[in-house]
Protein backbone atom coordinates (compact mmCIF):
# COMPACT_ATOMS: atom_id res chain seq x y z
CA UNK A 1 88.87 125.05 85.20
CA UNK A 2 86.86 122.16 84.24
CA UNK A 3 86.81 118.63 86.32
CA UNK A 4 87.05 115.28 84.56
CA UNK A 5 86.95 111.79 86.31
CA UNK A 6 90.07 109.92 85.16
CA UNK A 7 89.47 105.60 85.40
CA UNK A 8 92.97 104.91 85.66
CA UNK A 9 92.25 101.02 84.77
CA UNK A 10 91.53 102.47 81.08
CA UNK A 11 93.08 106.01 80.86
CA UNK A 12 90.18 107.03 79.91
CA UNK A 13 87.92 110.80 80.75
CA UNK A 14 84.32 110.55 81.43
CA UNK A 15 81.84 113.36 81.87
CA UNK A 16 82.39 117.11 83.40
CA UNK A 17 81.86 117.27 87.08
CA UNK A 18 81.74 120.96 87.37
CA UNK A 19 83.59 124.59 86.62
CA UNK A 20 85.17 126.21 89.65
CA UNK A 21 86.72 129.11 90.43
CA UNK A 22 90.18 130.26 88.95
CA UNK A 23 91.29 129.73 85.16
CA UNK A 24 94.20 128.38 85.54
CA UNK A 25 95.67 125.56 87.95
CA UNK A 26 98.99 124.59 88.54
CA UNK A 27 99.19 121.48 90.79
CA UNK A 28 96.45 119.06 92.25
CA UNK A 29 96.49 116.18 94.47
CA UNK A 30 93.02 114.01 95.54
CA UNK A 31 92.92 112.69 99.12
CA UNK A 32 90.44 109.87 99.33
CA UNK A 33 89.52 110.17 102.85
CA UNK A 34 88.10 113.59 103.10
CA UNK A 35 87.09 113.42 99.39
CA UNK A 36 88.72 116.65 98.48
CA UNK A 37 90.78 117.81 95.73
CA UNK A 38 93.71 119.80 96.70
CA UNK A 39 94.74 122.30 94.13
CA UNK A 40 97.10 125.54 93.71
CA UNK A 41 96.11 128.21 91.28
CA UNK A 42 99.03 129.32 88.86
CA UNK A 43 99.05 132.61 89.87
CA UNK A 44 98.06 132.80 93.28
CA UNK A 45 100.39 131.25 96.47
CA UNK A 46 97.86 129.57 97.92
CA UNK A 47 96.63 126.29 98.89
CA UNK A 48 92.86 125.38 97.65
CA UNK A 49 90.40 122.60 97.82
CA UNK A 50 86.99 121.23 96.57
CA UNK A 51 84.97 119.39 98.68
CA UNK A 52 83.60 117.37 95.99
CA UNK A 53 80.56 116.27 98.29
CA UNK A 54 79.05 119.43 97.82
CA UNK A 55 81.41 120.81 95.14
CA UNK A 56 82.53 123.85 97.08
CA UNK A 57 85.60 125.08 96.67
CA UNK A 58 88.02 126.83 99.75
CA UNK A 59 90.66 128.87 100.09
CA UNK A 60 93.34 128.56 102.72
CA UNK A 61 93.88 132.43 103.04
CA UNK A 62 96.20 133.02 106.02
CA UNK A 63 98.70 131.23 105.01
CA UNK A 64 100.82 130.61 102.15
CA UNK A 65 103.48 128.39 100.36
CA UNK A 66 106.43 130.81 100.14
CA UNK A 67 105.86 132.34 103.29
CA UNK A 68 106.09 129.05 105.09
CA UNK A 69 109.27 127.86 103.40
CA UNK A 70 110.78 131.75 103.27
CA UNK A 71 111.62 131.90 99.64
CA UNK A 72 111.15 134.05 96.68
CA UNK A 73 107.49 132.98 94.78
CA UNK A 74 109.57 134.93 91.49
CA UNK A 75 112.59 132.96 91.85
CA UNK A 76 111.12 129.89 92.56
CA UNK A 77 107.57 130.05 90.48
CA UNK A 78 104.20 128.53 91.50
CA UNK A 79 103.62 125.32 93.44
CA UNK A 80 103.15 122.99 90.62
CA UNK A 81 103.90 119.72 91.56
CA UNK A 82 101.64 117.77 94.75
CA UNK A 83 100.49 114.43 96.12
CA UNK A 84 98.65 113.17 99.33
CA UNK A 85 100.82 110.42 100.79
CA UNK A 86 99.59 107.52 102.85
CA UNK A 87 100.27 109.11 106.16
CA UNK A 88 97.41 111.20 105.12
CA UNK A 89 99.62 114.67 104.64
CA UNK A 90 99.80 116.18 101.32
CA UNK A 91 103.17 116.90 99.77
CA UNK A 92 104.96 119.14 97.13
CA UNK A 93 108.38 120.32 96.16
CA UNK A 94 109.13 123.41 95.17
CA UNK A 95 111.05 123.91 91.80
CA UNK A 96 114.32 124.60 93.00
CA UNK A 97 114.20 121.67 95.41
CA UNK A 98 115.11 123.55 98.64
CA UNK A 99 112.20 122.99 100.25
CA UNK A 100 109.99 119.62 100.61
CA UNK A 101 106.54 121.21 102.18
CA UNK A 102 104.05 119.43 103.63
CA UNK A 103 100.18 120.41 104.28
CA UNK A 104 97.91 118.86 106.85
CA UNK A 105 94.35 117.22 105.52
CA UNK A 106 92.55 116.28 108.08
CA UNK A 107 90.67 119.51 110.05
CA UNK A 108 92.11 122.97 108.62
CA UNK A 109 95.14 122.83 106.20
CA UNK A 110 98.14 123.59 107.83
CA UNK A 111 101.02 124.29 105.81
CA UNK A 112 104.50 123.29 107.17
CA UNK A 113 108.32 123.44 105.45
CA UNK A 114 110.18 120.20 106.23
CA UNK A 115 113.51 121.70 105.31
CA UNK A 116 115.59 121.50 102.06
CA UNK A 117 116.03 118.41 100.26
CA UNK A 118 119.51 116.27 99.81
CA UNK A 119 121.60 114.72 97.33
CA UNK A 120 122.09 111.34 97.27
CA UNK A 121 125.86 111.64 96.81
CA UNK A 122 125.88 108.72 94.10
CA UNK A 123 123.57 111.40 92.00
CA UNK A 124 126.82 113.08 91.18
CA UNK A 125 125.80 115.83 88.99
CA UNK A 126 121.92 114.89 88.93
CA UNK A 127 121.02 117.38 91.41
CA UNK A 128 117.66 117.58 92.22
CA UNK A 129 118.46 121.54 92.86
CA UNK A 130 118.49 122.21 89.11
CA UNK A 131 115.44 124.87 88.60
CA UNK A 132 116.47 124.58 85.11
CA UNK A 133 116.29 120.99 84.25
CA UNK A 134 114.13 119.48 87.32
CA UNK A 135 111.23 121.79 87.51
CA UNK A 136 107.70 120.85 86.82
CA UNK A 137 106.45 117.36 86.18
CA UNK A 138 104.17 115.98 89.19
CA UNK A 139 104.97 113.81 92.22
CA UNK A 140 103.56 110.13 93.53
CA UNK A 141 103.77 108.19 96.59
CA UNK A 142 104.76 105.14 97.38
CA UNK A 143 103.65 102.48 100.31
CA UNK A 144 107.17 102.63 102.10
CA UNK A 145 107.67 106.47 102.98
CA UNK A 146 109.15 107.68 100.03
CA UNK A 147 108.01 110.27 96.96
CA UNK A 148 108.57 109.94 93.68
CA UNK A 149 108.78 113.16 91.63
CA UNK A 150 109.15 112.82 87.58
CA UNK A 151 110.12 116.40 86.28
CA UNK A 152 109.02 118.11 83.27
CA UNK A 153 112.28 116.99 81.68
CA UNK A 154 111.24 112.80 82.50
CA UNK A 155 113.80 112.66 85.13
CA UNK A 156 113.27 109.99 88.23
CA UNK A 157 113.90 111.69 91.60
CA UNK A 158 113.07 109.37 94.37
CA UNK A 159 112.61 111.40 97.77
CA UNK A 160 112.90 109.74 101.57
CA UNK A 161 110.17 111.81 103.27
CA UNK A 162 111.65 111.02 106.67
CA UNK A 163 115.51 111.87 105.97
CA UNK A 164 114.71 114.33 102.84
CA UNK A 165 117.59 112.29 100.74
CA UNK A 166 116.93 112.20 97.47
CA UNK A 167 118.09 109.61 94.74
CA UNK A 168 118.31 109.97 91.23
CA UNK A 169 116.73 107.05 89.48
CA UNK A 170 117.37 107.89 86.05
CA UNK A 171 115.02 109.38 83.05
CA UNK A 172 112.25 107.75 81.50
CA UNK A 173 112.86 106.28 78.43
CA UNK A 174 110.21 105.11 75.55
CA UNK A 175 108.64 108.08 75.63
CA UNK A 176 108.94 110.82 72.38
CA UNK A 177 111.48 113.35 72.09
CA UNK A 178 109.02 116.17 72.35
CA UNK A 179 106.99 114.75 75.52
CA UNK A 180 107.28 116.59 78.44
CA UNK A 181 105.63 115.33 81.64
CA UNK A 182 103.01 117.36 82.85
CA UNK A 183 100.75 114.84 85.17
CA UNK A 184 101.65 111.53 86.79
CA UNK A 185 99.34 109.34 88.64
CA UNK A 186 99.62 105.83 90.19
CA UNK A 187 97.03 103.18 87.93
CA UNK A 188 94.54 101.11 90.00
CA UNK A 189 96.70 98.02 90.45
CA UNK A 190 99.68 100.11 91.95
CA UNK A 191 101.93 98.63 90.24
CA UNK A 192 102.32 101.64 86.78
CA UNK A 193 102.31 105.49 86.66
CA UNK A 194 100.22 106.96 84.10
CA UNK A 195 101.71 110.12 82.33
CA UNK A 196 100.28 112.78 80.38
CA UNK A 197 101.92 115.49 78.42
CA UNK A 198 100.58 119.14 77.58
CA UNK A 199 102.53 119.21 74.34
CA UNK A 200 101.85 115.90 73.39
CA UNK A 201 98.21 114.47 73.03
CA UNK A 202 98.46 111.55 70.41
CA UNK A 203 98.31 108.88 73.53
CA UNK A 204 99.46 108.85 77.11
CA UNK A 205 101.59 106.34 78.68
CA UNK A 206 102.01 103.65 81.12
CA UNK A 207 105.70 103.36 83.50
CA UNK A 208 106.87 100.55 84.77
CA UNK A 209 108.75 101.71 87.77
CA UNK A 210 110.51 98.98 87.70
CA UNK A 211 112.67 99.98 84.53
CA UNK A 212 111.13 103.35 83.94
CA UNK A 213 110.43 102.49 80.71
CA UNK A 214 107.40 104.05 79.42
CA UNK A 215 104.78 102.20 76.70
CA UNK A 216 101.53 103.67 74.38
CA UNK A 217 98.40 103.27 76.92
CA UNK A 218 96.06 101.94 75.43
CA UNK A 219 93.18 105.03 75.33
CA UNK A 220 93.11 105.93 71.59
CA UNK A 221 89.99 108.66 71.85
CA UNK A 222 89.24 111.67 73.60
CA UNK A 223 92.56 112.63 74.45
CA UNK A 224 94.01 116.24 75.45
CA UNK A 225 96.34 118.41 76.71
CA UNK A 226 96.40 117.57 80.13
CA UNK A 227 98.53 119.32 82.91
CA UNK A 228 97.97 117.40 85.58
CA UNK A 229 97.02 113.97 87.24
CA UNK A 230 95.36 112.97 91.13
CA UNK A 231 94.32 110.30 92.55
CA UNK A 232 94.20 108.24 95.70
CA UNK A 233 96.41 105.54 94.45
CA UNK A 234 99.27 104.42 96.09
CA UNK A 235 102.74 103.03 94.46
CA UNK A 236 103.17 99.76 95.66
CA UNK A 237 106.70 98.67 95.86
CA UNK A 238 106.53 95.38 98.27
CA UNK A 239 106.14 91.88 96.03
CA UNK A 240 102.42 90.32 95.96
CA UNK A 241 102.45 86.58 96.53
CA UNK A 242 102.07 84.16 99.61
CA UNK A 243 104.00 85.73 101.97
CA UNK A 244 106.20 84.30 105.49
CA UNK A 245 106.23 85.69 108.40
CA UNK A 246 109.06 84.84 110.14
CA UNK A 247 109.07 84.61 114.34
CA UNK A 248 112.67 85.16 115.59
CA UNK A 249 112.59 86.12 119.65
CA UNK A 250 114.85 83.32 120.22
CA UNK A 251 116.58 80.36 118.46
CA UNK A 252 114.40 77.53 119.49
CA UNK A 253 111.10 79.89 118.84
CA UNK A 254 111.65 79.97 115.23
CA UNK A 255 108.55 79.76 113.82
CA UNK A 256 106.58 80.65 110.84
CA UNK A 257 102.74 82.33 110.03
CA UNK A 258 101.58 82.16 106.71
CA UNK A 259 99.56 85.13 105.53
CA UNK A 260 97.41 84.85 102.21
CA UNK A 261 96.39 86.01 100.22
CA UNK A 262 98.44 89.32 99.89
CA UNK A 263 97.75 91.61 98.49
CA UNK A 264 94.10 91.11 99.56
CA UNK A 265 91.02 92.16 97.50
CA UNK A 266 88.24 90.24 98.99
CA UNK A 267 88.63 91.49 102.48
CA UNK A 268 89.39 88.70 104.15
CA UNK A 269 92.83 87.12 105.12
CA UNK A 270 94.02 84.00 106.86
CA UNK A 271 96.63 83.69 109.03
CA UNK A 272 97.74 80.23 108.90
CA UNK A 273 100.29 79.23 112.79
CA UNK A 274 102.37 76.10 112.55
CA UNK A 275 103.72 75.17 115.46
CA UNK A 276 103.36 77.91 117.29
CA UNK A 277 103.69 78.07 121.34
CA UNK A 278 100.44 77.52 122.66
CA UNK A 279 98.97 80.73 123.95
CA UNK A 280 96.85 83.49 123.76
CA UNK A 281 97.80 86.13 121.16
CA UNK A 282 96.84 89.41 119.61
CA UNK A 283 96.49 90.01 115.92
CA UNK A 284 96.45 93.78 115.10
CA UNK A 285 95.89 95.44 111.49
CA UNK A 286 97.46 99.08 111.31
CA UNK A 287 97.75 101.85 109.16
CA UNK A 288 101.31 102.68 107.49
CA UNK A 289 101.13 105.54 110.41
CA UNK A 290 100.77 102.97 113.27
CA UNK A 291 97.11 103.27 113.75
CA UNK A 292 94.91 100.33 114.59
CA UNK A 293 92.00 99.64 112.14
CA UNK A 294 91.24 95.88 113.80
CA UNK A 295 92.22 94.18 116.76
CA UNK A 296 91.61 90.73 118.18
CA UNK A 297 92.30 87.56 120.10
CA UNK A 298 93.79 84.40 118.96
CA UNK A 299 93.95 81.27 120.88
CA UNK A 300 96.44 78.87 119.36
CA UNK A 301 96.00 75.36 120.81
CA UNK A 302 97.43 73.23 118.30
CA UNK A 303 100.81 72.62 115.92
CA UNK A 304 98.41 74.04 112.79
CA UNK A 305 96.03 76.67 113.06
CA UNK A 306 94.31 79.28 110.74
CA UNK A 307 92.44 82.39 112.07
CA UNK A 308 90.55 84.49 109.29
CA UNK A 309 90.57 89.00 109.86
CA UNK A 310 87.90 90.48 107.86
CA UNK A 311 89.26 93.72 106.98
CA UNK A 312 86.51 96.37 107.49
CA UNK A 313 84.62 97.57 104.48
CA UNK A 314 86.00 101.07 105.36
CA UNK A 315 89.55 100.29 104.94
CA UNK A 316 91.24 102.10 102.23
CA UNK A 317 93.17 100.47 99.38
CA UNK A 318 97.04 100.88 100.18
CA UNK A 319 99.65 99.53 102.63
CA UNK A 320 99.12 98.15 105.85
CA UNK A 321 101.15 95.93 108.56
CA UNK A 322 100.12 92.69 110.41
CA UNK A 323 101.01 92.98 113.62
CA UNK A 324 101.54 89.38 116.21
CA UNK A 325 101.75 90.31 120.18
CA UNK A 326 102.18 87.46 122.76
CA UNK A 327 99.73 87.39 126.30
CA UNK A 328 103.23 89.95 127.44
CA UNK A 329 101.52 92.36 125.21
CA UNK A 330 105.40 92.09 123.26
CA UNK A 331 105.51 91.81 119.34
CA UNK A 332 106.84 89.11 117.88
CA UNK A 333 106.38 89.74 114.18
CA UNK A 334 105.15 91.89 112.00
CA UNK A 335 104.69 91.65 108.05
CA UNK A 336 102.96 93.71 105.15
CA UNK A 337 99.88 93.58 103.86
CA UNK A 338 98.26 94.93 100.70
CA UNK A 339 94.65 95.77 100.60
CA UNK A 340 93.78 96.26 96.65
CA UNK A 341 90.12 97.83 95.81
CA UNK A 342 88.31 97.40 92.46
């Protein structure tokens, strides 16, 4: 197996990072924070990663895929399909979809079987259980909890990680009859998928998940068969713009905080109080998980007042939530935030 970089602003390869062990690999998923590349070989029911800091490569060798979920490896075939989600847990769905499995990232892999997946009942016959028509393909994530899986066969499944339901969005149309989808990844904006084919190499293509219609990217040299896609990015489904952030405790404490601009690529963000109660306050930043990345005071003394958070440099790009608590330590609102990197 050889490693490419992928700049998913161009679609475009550049330069061999290094051969590793095992000819043949059937999923892979990158996880920004512990800069590792997650990866199951096609023959073996394993989970595997490079730490591509020093570009060795690991083996998680007590425990496997099939043994955690308790099905059949024949029946079922390899673990081809994977993604690292925003809560920092990396994800894949075996080909049957009976099991969603999930593997820990941070410390020693550990690999755990959420249970099978359901059907939407509006997906009628679309059943995402269909080895025959929904295997393969490769899986995304999104900024809101959910997965998006796009088969070998360009169908949409759209996967609730929290209540396993899973909707049938439709197939992806635009692309040609003999494309297959192999690899999906989310572009650097957020807002396309990028898929790549292993039978079909004359471009690759750009989704808008919006429609799910796919167009030409717009790479026209060194392409290949490619089987699959990773990367860090994160599908971002929330609207970008000036956003309102709407204080409701109580009818006569209607208020609004302006938050701009969002998403946020500079680092720094201003929360603009009109006629707020006077007070001390807390402004929080948090993870999509709940965690705190910033903290601090606020002391709003009069009707229009802007204080400035200067996200840390650390920060990953992805979703995030603003977080407003009174001097009672009680919230009293909360709204999304975007952090975009170049």
């Amino acid at each position: 197996m050889s490693l490419r970089k992928l700049d998913t602003r161009t679609g475009e390869f550049s330069g061999i990072l290094r051969n590793v062990q095992d000819s043949s690999v059937a999923a892979i998923a990158y996880d920004r924070k512990t800069n590792r590349l997650y990866y199951t070989p096609m023959n073996i029911d394993q989970l595997h990663y490079i730490d591509l800091s020093t570009m060795e490569t690991f083996a998680v060798s007590d425990q496997f895929f099939s043994k955690a979920g308790k099905y059949d490896l024949k029946n079922t075939g390899p673990v081809n399909r994977m993604v690292i989600a925003p809560d920092e847990f990396g994800y894949t769905i075996t080909n049957d979809g009976n099991h969603l499995i999930r593997f820990s990232t941070n410390g020693s892999p550990v690999i755990t079987d959420l249970g099978d997946l359901m059907d939407d009942p509006q997906n009628k016959e679309m059943t995402i259980h269909s080895i025959c028509t929904n295997s393969g393909g490769d899986l995304v994530a999104d900024d809101n909890g959910h997965l998006y899986l796009i088969t070998g066969s360009n169908k949409v499944f759209k996967v609730d990680i929290a209540t396993k339901m899973t909707s049938y969005l439709g197939t992806v149309s635009g692309l040609p009859q003999k494309f297959t989808t192999s690899g999906v990844a989310v572009s650097e904006n957020g807002r396309q998928l990028i898929v790549t084919s292993t039978v079909y190499t004359d471009t690759y293509f750009l989704i808008d998940p919006d429609t799910w219609n796919a167009m030409p990217s717009p790479t026209t040299h060194d392409l290949f068969e490619c089987a699959d896609l990773a990367n860090s990015n994160v599908l971002y489904t929330n609207t970008p713009g000036y956003s309102n952030l709407i204080i409701s405790k109580s009818g006569e404490n209607l208020k609004k905080i302006k938050i701009y601009p969002n998403p946020v690529m500079d680092d720094i963000v201003s929360l603009q109080f009109n006629e707020m109660q006077p007070g001390n306050y807390t402004i929080q930043l948090a993870d999509v998980v709940g965690r705190i990345v910033i903290q601090q005071n606020a002391t709003i003394i009069g009707n229009t007042q802007t204080e400035i958070i200067h996200i840390p440099p650390g920060a990953m790009q992805g979703f995030y939530y603003i977080r407003i608590l009174d001097e009672k330590n009680s919230e009293v609102g909360t709204q999304k935030l975007v952090v975009e990197r170049w």
